[in-house]
PDB file of N, CA and C in Angstrom:
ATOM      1  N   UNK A   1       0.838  -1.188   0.000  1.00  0.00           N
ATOM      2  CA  UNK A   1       0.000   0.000   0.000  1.00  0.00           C
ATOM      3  C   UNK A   1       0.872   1.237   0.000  1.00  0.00           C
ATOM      4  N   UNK A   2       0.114   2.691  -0.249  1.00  0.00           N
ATOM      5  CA  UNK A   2       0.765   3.689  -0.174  1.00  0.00           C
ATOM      6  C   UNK A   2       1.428   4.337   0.339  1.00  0.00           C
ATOM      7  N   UNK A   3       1.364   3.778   1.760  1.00  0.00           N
ATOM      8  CA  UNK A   3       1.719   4.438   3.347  1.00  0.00           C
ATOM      9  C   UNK A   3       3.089   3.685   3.666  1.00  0.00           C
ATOM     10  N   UNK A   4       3.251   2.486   3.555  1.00  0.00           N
ATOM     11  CA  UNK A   4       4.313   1.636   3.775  1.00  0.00           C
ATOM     12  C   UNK A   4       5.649   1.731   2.485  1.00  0.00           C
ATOM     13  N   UNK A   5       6.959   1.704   3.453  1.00  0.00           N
ATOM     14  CA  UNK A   5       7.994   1.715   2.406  1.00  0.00           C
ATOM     15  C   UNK A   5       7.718   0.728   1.882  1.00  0.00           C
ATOM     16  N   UNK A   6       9.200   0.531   0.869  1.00  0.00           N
ATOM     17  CA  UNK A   6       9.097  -0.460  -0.278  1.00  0.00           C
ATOM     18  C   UNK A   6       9.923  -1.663   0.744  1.00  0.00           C
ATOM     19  N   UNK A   7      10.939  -1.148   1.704  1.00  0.00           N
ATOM     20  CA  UNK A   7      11.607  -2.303   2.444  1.00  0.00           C
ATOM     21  C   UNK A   7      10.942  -2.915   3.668  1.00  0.00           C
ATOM     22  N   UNK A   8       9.978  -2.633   3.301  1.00  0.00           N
ATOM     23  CA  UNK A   8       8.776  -3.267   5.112  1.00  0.00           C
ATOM     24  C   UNK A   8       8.397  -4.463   4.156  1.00  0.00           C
ATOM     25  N   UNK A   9       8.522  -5.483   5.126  1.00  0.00           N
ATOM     26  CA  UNK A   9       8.651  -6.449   4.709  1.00  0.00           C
ATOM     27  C   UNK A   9       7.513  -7.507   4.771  1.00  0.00           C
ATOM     28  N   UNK A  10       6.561  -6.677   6.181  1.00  0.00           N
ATOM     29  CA  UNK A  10       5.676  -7.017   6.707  1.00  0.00           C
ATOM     30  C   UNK A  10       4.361  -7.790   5.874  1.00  0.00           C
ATOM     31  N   UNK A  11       4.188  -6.984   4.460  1.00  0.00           N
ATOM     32  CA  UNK A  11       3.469  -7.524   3.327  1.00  0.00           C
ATOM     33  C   UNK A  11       3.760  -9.157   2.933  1.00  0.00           C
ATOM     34  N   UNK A  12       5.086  -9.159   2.379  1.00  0.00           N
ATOM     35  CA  UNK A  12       6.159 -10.369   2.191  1.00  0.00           C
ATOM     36  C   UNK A  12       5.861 -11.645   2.978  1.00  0.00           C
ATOM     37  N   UNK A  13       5.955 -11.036   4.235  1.00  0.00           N
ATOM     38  CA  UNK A  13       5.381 -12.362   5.693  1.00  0.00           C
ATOM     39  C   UNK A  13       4.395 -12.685   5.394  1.00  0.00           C
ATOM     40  N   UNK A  14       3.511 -11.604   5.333  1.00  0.00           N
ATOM     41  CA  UNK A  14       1.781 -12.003   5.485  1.00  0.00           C
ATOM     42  C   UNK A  14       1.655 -13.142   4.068  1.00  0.00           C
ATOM     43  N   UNK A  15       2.293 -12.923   3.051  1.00  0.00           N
ATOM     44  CA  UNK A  15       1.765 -13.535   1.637  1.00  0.00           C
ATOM     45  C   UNK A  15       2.540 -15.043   1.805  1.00  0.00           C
ATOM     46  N   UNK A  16       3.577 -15.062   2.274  1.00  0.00           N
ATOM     47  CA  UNK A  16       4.410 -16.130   2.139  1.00  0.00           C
ATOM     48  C   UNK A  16       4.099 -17.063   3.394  1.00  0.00           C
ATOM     49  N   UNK A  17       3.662 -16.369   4.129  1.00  0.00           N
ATOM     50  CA  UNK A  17       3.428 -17.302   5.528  1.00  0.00           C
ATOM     51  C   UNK A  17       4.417 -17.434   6.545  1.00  0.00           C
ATOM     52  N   UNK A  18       5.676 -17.001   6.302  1.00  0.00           N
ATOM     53  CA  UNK A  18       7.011 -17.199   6.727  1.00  0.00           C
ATOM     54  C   UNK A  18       7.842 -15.616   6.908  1.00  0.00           C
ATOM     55  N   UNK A  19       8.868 -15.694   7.854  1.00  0.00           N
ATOM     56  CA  UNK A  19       9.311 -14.455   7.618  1.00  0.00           C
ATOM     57  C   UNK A  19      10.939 -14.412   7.319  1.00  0.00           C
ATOM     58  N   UNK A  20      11.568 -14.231   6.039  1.00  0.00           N
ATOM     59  CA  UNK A  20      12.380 -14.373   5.015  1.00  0.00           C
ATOM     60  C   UNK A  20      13.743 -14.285   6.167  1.00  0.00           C
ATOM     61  N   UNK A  21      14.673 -15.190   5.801  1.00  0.00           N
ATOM     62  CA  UNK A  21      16.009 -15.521   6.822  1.00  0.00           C
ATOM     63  C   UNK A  21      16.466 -13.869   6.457  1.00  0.00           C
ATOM     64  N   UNK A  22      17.049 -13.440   7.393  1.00  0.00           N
ATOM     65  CA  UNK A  22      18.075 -12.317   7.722  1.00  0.00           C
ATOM     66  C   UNK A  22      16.972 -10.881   7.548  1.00  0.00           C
ATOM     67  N   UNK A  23      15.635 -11.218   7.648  1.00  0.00           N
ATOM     68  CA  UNK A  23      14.984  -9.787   7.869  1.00  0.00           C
ATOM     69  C   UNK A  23      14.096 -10.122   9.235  1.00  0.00           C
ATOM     70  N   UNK A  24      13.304  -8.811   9.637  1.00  0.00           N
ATOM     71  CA  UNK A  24      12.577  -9.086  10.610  1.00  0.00           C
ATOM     72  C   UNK A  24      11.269  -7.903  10.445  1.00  0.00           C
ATOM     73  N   UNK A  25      10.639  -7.873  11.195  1.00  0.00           N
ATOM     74  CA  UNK A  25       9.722  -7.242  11.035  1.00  0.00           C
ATOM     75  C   UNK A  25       9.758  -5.590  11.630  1.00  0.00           C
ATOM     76  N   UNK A  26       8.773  -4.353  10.867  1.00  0.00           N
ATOM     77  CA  UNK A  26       9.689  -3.264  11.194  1.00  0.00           C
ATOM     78  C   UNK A  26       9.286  -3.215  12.933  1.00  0.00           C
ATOM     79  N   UNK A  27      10.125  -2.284  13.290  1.00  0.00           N
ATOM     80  CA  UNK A  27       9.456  -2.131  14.526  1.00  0.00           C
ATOM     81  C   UNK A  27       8.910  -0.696  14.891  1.00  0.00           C
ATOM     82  N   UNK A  28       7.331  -1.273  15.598  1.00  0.00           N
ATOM     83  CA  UNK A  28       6.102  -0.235  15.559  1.00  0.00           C
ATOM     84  C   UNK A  28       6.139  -0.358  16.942  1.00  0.00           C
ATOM     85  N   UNK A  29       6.920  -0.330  18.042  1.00  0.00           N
ATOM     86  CA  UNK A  29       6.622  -0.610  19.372  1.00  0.00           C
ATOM     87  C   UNK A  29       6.402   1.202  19.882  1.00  0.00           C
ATOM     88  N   UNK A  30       6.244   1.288  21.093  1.00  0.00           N
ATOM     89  CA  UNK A  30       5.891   2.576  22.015  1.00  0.00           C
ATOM     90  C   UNK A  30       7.116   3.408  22.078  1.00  0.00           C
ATOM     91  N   UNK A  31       6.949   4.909  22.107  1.00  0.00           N
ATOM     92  CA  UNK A  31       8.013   5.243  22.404  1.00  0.00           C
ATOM     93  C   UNK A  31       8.462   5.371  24.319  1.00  0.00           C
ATOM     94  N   UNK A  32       9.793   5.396  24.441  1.00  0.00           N
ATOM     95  CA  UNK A  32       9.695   5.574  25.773  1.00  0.00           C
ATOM     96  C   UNK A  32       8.572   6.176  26.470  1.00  0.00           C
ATOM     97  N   UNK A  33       8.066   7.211  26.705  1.00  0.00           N
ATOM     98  CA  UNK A  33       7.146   8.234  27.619  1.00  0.00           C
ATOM     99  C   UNK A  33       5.927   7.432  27.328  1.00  0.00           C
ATOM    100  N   UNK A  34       6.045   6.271  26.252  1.00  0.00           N
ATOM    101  CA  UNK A  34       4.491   5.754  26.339  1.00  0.00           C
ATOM    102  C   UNK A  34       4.483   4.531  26.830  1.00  0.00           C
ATOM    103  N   UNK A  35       5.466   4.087  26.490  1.00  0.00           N
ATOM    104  CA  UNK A  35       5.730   2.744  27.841  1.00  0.00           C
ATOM    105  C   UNK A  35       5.536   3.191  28.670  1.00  0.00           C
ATOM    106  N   UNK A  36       6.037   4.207  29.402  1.00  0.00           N
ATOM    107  CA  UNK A  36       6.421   4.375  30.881  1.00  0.00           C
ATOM    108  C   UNK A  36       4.779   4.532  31.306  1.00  0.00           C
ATOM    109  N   UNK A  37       3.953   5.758  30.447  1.00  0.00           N
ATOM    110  CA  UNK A  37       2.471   5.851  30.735  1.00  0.00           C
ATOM    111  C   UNK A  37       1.858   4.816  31.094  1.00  0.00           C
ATOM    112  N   UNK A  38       1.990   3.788  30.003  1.00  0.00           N
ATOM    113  CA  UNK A  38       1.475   2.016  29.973  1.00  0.00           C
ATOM    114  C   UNK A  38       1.552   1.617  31.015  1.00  0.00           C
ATOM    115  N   UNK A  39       2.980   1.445  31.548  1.00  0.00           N
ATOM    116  CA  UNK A  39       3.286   0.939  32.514  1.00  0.00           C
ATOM    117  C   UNK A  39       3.078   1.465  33.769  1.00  0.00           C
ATOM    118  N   UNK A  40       3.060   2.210  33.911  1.00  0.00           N
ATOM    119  CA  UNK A  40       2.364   3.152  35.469  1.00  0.00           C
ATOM    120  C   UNK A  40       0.636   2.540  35.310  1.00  0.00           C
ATOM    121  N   UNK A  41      -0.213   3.147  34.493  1.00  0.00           N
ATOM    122  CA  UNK A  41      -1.270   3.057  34.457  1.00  0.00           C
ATOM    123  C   UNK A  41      -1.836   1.478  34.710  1.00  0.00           C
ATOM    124  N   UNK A  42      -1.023   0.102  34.417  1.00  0.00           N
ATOM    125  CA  UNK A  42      -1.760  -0.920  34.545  1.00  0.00           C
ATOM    126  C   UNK A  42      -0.837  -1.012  35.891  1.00  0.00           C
ATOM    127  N   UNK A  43       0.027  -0.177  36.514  1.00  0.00           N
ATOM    128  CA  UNK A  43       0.179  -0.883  38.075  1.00  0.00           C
ATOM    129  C   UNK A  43      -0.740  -0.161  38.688  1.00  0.00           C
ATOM    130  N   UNK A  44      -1.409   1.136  38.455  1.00  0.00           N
ATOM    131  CA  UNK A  44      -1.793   1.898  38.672  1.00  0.00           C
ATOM    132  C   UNK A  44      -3.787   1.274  38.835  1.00  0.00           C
ATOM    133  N   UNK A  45      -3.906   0.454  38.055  1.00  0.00           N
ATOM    134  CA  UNK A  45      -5.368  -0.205  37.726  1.00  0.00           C
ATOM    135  C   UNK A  45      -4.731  -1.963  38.613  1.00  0.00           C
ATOM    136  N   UNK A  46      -4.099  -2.776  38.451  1.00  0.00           N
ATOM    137  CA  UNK A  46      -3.708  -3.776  38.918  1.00  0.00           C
ATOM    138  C   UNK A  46      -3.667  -3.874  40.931  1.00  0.00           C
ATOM    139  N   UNK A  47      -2.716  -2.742  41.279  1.00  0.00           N
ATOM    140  CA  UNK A  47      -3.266  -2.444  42.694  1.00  0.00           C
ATOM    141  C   UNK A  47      -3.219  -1.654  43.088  1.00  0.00           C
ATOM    142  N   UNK A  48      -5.141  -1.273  42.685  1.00  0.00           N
ATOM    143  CA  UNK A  48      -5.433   0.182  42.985  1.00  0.00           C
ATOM    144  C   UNK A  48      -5.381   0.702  44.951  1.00  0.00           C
ATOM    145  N   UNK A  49      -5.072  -0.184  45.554  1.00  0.00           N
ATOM    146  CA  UNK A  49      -5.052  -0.304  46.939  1.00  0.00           C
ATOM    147  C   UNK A  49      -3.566  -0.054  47.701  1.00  0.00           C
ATOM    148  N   UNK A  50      -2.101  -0.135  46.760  1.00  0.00           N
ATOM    149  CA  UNK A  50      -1.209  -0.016  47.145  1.00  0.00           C
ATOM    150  C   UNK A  50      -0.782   1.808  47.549  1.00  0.00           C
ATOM    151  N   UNK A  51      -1.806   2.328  47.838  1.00  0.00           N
ATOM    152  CA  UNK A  51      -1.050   3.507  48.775  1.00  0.00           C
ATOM    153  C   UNK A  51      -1.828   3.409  50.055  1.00  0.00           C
ATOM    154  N   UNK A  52      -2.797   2.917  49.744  1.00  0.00           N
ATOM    155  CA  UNK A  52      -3.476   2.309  50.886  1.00  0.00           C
ATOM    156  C   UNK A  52      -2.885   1.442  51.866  1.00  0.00           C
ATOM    157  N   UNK A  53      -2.487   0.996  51.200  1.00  0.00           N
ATOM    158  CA  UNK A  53      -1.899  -0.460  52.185  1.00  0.00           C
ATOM    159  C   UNK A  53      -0.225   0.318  52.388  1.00  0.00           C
ATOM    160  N   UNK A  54       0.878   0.597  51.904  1.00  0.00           N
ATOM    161  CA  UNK A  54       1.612   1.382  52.307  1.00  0.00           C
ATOM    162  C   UNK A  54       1.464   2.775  53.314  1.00  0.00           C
ATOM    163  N   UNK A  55       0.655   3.382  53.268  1.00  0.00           N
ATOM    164  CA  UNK A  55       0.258   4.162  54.625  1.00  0.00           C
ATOM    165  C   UNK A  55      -0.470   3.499  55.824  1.00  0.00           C
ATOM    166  N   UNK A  56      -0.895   2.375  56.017  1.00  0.00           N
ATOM    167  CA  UNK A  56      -1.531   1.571  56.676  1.00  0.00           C
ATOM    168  C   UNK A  56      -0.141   0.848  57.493  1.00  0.00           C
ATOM    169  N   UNK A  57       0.986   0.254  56.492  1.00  0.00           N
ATOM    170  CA  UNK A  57       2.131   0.243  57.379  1.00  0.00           C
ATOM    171  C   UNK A  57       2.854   0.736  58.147  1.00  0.00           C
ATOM    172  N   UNK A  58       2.588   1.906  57.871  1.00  0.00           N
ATOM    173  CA  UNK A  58       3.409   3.093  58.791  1.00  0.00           C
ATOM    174  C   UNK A  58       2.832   3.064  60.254  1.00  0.00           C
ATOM    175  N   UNK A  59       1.311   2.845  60.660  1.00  0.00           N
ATOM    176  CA  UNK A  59       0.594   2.750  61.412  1.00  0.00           C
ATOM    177  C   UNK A  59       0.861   1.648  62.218  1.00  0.00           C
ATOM    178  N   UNK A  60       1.038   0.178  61.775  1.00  0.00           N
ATOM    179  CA  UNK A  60       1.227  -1.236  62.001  1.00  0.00           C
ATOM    180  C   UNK A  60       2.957  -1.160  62.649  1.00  0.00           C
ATOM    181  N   UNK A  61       3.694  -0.101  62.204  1.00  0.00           N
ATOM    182  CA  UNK A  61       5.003  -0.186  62.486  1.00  0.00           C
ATOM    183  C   UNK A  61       5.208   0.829  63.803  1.00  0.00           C
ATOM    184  N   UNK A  62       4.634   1.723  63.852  1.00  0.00           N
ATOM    185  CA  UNK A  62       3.837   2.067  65.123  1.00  0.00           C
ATOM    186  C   UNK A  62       3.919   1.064  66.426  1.00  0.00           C
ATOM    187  N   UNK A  63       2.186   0.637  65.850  1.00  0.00           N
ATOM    188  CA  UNK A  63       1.363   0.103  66.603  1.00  0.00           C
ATOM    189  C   UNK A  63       2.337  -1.445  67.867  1.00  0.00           C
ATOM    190  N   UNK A  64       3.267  -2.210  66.459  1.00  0.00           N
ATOM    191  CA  UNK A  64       4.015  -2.490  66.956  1.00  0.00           C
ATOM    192  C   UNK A  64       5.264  -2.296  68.134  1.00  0.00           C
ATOM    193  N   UNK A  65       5.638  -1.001  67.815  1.00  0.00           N
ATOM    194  CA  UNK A  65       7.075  -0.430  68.827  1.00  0.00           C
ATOM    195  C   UNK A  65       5.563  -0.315  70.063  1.00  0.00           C
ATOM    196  N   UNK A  66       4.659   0.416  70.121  1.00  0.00           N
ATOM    197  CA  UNK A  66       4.382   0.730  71.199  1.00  0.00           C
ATOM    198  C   UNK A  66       3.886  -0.684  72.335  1.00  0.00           C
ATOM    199  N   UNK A  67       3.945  -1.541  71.566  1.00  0.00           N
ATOM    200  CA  UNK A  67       3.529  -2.765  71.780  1.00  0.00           C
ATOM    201  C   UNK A  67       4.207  -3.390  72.505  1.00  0.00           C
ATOM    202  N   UNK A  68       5.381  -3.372  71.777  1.00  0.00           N
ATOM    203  CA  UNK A  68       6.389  -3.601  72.395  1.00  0.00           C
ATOM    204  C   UNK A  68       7.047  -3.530  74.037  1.00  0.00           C
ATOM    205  N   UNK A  69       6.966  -2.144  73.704  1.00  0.00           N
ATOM    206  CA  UNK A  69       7.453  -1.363  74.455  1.00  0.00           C
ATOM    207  C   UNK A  69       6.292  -1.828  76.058  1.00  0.00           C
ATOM    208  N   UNK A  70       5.301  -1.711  75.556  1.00  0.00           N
ATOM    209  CA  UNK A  70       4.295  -2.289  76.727  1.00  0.00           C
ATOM    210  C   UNK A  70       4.392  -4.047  77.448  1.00  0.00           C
ATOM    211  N   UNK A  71       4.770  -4.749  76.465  1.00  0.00           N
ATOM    212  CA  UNK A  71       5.339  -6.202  76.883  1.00  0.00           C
ATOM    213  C   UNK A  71       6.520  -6.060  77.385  1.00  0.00           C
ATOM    214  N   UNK A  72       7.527  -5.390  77.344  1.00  0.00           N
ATOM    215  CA  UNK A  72       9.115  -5.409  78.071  1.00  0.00           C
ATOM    216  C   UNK A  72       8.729  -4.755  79.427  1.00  0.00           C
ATOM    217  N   UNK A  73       7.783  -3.818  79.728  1.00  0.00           N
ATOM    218  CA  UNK A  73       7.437  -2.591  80.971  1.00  0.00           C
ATOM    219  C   UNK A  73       6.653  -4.018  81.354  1.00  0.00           C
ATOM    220  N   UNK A  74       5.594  -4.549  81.302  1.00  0.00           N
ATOM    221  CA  UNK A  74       4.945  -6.022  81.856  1.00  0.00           C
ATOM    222  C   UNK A  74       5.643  -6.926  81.906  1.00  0.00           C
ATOM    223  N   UNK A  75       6.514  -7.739  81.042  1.00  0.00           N
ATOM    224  CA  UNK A  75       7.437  -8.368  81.825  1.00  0.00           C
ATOM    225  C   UNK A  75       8.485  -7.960  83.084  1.00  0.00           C
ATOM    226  N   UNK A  76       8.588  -6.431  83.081  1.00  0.00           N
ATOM    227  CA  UNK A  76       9.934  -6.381  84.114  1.00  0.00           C
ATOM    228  C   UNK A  76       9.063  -6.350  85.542  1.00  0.00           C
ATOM    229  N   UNK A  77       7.802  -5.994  85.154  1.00  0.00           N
ATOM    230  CA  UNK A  77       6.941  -6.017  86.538  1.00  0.00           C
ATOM    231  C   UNK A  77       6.479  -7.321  86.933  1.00  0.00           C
ATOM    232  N   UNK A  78       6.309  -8.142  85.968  1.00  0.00           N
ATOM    233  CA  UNK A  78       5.905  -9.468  86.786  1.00  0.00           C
ATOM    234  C   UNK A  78       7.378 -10.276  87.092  1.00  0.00           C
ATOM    235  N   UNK A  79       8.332  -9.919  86.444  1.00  0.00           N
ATOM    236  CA  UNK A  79       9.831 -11.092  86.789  1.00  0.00           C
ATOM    237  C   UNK A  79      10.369 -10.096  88.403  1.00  0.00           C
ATOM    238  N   UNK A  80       9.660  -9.069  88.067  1.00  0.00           N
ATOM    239  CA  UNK A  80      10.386  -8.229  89.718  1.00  0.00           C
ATOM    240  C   UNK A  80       9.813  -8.801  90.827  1.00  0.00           C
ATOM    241  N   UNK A  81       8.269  -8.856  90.801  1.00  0.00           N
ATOM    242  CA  UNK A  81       7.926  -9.901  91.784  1.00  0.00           C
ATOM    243  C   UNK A  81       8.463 -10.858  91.810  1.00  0.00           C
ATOM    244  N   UNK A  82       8.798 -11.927  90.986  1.00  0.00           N
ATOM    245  CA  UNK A  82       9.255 -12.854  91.204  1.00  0.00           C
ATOM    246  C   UNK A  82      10.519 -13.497  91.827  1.00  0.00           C
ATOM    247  N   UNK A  83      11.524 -12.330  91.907  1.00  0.00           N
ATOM    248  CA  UNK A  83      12.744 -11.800  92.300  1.00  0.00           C
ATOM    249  C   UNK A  83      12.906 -11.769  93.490  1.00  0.00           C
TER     250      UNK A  83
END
């Protein structure tokens, strides 16, 4: 067709069924900034919950130290009696 060079080969494949030793097909892939779009957007749709759940850790990492901190103050009071 009119739009395609004469060295795209892509025609050639389609008719022959095969794609001719030492050529390949042209390449029509994304440019960088549209990968990168692509790629944000399906992590972005895949887990729509991950800032959620990352600020939720911050809380859990918390919740933990203070936790902590409350089991070491209860153990030193019950091993002191025991002392």
């Amino acid at each position: 067709s009119e739009w395609q060079d004469e060295r795209d080969y892509s025609n050639l494949a389609k008719e022959l069924g095969v794609m001719p030793v030492g050529l390949s097909m042209p390449r029509v892939g994304l440019t960088q900034e549209a990968q990168e779009r692509v790629v944000a957007y399906i992590e972005s749709i895949g887990d729509s919950k991950k800032e959620e759940r990352e600020s939720l850790g911050v809380y859990i990492m918390i919740f933990f130290g203070v936790m902590s901190v409350l089991a070491y103050l209860w153990k030193r009071r019950v091993w002191s009696e025991v002392h």
